[in-house]
Protein backbone atom coordinates (compact mmCIF):
# COMPACT_ATOMS: atom_id res chain seq x y z
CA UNK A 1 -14.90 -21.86 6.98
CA UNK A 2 -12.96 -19.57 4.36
CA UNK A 3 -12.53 -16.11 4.44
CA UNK A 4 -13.88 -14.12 1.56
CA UNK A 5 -10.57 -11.70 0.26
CA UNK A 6 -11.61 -8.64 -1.88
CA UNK A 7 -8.79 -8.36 -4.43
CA UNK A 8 -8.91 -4.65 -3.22
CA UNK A 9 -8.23 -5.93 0.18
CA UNK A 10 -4.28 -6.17 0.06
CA UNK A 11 -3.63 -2.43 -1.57
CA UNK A 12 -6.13 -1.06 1.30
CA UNK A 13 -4.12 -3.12 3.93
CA UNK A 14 -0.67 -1.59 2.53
CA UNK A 15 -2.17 1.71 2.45
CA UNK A 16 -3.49 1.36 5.94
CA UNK A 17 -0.19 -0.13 6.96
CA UNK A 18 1.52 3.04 5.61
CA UNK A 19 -0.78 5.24 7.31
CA UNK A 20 0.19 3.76 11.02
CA UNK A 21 4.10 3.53 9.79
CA UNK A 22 3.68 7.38 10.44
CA UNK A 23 4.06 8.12 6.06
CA UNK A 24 1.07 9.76 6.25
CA UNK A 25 -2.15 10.85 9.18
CA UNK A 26 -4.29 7.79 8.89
CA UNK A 27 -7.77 9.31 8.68
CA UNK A 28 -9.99 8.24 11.73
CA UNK A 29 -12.54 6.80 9.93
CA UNK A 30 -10.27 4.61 7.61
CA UNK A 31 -8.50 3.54 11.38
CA UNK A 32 -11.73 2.96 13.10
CA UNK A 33 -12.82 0.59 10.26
CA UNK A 34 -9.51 -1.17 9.81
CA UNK A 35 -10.10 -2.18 13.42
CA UNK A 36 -13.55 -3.37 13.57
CA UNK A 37 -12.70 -6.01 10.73
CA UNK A 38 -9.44 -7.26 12.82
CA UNK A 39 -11.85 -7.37 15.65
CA UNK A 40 -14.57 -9.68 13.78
CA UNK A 41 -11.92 -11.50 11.70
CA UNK A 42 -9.96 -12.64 14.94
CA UNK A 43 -13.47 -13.66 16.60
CA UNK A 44 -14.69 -15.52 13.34
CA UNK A 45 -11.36 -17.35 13.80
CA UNK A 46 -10.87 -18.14 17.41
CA UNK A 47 -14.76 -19.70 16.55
CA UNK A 48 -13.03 -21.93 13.83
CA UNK A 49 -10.37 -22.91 16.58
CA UNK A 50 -13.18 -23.82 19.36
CA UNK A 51 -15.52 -26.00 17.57
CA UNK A 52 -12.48 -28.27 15.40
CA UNK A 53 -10.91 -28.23 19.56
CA UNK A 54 -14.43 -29.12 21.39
CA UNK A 55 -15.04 -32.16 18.58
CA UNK A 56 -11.64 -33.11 18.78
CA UNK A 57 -11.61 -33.53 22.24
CA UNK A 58 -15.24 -34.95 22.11
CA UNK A 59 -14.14 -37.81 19.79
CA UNK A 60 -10.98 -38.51 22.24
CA UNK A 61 -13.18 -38.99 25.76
CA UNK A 62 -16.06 -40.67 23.81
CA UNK A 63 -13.54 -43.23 22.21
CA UNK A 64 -12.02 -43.83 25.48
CA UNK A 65 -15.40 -44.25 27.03
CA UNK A 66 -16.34 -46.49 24.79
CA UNK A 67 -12.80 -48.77 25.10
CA UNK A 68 -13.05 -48.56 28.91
CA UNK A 69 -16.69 -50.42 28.65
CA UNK A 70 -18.82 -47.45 29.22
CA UNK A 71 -22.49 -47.59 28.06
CA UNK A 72 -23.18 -46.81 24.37
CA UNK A 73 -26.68 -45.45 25.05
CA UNK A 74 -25.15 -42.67 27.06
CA UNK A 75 -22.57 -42.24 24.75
CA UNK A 76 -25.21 -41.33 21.99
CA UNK A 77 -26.99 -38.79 23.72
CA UNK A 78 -23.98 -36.99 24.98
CA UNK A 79 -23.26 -37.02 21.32
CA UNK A 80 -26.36 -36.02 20.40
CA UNK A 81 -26.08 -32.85 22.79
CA UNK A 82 -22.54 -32.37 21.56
CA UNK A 83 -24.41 -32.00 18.03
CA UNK A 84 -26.41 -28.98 19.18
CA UNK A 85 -23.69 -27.42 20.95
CA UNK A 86 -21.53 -27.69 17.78
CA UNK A 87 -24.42 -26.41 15.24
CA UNK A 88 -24.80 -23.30 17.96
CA UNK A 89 -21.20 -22.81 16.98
CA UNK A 90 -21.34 -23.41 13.83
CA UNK A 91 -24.11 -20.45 13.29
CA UNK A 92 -22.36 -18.18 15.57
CA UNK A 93 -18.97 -18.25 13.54
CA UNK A 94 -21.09 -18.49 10.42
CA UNK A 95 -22.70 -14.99 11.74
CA UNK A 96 -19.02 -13.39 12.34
CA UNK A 97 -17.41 -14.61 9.24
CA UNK A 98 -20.46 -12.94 7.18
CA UNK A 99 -19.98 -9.80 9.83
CA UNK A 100 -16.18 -9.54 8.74
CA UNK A 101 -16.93 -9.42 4.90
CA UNK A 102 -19.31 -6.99 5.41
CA UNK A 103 -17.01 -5.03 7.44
CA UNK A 104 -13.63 -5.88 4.78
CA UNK A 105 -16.02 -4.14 2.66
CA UNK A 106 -16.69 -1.38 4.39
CA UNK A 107 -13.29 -0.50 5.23
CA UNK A 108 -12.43 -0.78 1.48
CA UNK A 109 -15.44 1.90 0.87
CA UNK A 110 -13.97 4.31 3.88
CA UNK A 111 -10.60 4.36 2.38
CA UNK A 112 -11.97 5.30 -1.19
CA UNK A 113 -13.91 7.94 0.52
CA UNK A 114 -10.68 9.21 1.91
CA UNK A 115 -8.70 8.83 -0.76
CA UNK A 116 -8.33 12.76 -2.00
CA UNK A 117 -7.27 12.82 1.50
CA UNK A 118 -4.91 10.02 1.76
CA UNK A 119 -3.45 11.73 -1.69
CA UNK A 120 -3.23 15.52 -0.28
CA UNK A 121 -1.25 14.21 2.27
CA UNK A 122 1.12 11.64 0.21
CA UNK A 123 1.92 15.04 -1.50
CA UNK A 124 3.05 17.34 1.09
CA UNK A 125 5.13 14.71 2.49
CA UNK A 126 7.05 14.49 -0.95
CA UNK A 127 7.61 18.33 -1.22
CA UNK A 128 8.71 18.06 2.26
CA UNK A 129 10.98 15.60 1.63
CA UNK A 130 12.26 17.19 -1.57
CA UNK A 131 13.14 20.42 0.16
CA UNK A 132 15.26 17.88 2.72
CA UNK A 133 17.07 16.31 -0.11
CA UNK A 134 17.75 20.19 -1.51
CA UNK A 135 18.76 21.05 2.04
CA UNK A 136 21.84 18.71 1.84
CA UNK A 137 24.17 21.04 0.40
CA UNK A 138 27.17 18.46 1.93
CA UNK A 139 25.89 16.56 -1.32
CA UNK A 140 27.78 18.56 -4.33
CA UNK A 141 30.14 16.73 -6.03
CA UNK A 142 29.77 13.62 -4.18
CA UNK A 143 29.53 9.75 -5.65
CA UNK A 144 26.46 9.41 -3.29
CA UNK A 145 25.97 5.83 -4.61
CA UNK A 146 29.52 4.87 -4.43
CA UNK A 147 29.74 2.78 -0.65
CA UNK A 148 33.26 2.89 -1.03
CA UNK A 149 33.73 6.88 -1.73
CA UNK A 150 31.16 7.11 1.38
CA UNK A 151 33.09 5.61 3.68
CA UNK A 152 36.15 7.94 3.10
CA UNK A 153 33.79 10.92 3.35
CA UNK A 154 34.14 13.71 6.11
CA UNK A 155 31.52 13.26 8.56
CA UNK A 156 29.18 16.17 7.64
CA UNK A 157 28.88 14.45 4.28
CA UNK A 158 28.43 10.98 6.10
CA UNK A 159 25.78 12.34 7.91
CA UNK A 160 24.32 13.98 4.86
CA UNK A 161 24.24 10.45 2.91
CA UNK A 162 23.01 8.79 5.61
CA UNK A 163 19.89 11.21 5.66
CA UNK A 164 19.89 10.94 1.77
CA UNK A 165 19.12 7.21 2.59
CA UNK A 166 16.22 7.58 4.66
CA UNK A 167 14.96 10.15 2.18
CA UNK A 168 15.08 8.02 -0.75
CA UNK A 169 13.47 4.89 1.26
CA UNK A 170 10.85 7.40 2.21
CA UNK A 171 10.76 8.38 -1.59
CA UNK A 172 10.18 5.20 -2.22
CA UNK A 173 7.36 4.28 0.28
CA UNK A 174 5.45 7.26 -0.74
CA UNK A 175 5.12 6.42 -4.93
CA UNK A 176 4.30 3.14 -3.26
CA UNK A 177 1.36 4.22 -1.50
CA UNK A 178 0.06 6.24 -4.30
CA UNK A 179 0.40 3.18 -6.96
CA UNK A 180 -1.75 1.69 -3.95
CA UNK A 181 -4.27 4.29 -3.66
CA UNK A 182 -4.80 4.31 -7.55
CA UNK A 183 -5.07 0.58 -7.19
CA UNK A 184 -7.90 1.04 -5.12
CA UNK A 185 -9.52 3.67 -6.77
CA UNK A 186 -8.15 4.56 -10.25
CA UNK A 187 -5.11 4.47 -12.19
CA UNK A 188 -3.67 7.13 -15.20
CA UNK A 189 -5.02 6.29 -18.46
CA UNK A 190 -3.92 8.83 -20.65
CA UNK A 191 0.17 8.79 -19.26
CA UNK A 192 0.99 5.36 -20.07
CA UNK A 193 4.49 5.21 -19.95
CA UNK A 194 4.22 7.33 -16.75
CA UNK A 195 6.17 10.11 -18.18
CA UNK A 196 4.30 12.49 -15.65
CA UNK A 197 4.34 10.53 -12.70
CA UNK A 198 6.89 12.81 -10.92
CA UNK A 199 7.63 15.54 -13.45
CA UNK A 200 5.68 18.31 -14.24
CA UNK A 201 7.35 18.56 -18.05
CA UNK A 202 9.48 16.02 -18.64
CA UNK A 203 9.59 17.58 -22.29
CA UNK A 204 11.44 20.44 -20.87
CA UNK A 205 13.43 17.80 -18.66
CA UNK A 206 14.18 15.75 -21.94
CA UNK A 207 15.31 18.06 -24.21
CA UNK A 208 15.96 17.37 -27.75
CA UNK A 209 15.29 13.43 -26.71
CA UNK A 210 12.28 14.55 -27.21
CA UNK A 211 10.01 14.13 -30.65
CA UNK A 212 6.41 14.84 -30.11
CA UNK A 213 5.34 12.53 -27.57
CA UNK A 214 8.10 9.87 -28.14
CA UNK A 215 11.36 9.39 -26.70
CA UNK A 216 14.51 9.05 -29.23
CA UNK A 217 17.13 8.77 -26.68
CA UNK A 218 18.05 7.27 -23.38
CA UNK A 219 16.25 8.93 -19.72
CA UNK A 220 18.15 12.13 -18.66
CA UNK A 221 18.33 11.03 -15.06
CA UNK A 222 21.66 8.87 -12.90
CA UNK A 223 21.05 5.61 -12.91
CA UNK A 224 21.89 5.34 -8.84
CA UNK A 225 18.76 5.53 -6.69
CA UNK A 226 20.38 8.50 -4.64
CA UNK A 227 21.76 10.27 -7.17
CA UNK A 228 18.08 9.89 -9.11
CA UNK A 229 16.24 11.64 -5.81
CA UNK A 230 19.14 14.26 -6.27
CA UNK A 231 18.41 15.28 -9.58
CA UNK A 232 15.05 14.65 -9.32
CA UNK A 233 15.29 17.65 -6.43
CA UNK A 234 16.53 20.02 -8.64
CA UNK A 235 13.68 19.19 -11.17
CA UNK A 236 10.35 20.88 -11.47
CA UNK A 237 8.65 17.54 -9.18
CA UNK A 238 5.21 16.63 -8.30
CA UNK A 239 3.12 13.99 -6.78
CA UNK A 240 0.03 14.07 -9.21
CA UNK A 241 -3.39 12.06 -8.56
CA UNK A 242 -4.42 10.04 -11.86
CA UNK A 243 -6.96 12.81 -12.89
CA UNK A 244 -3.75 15.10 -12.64
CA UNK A 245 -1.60 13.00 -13.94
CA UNK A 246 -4.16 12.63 -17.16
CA UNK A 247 -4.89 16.12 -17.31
CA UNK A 248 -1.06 16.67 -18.26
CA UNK A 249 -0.68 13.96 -20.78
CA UNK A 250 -3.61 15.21 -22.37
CA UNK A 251 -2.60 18.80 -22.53
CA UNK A 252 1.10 17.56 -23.99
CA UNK A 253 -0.58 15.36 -26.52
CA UNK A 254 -2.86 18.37 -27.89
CA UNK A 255 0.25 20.37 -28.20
CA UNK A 256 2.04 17.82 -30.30
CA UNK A 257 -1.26 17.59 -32.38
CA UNK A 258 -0.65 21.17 -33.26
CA UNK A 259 0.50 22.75 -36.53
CA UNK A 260 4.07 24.33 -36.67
CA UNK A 261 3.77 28.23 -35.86
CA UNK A 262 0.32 27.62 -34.98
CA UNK A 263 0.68 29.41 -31.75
């Protein structure tokens, strides 16, 4: 019998995966419900395993049986018993596998319950690790994406990179579980290009690139992934929700609506 997968299923199982990686407290709830659906999945399965294993093996002695001379009356009615034995299965895993959909479905519902929570906490871990990355003063000056320049650095700036690494991998896993959550629940629809998505005013961080709500120039930021979490340190950051996120684009795209001298 197939499993039913929610297309919701696989951001809630990265999410959840996250969560017990340590990125963020995995709310009890969400935990408890993530395990009761392992539980009934791996029972609905070890049923599927049992009854193709008990018929297999039926077919085997019953064939053998039958070569060897045995009586094909008997045969029959221990078939006929093997029937019933093998519907009784049949219901039982039919029960579990219905059991496990219902509970996929609840655990998707428990971690959109959560989610403000899941996103509160997704946030103070990126402050947190942006006051880390501003914390590595041994950084200054250095090619921090350069492996070669690395390896002929003093070892206060080794160490410094190396932590620079973990920083930007956590980085990383954190916008991932936010482009998770909003998978699951909702994603911007205002801040398109994602402009926002980790700057409060990217206006102010673009400059004269800027024209209205347009680009005219390349991105202000290094191209290297450590040298990006860097800068992006020194910028005025932020982990916004979609509704935040929105709000923002929103306010920038009045503003451009507005006559010169207006304000």
């Amino acid at each position: 019998m197939m499993f039913d997968r929610d297309p919701l299923a696989a951001p809630v199982d990265e999410l959840i995966k996250a969560g017990r990686d340590g990125l963020f407290a995995l709310p009890k709830a969400v935990e408890a419900a993530a395990t009761r659906e392992a539980e009934l999945r791996a029972k609905a399965q070890s049923l599927t395993t049992v009854e193709r294993g008990q018929v297999g093996v039926l077919i085997e002695r019953l064939s053998d049986e039958l070569a060897a001379g045995s009586d094909a009356g008997d045969i029959a009615a221990t078939i006929a018993k093997a029937e019933t034995a093998e519907r009784r299965v049949d219901i039982e895993q039919r029960v579990y596998v219905t059991a496990h959909a219902k509970a996929q479905r609840l655990k998707i519902a428990t971690v959109v319950e959560a989610a403000p929570t899941i996103m509160r906490a997704l946030q103070a871990g990126f402050e947190e690790l942006l006051d880390k990355v501003r914390s590595l003063t041994e950084l200054r000056g250095l090619p921090v994406d350069d492996a070669e320049a690395f390896l002929d650095t003093k070892d206060p700036a080794r160490r410094a990179v190396i932590a620079l690494r973990r920083a930007r991998d956590r980085f990383d896993a954190i916008v991932n579980a936010r482009r998770q959550l909003q998978m699951v629940t909702r994603a911007p629809q205002r801040d398109t290009e994602g402009l926002f998505s980790v700057l409060r005013d990217p206006k102010g961080v673009f400059g004269d690139r800027w024209r209205g709500r347009h680009l005219t120039a390349a991105r202000p930021w290094p191209k290297g992934r450590l040298a990006y979490l860097v800068w992006l340190a020194e910028q005025d950051a932020w982990l916004p929700d979609a509704d935040q996120q929105d709000s923002a684009a929103e306010a920038l795209a009045h503003e451009s609506r507005q006559p010169v001298g207006s304000r």
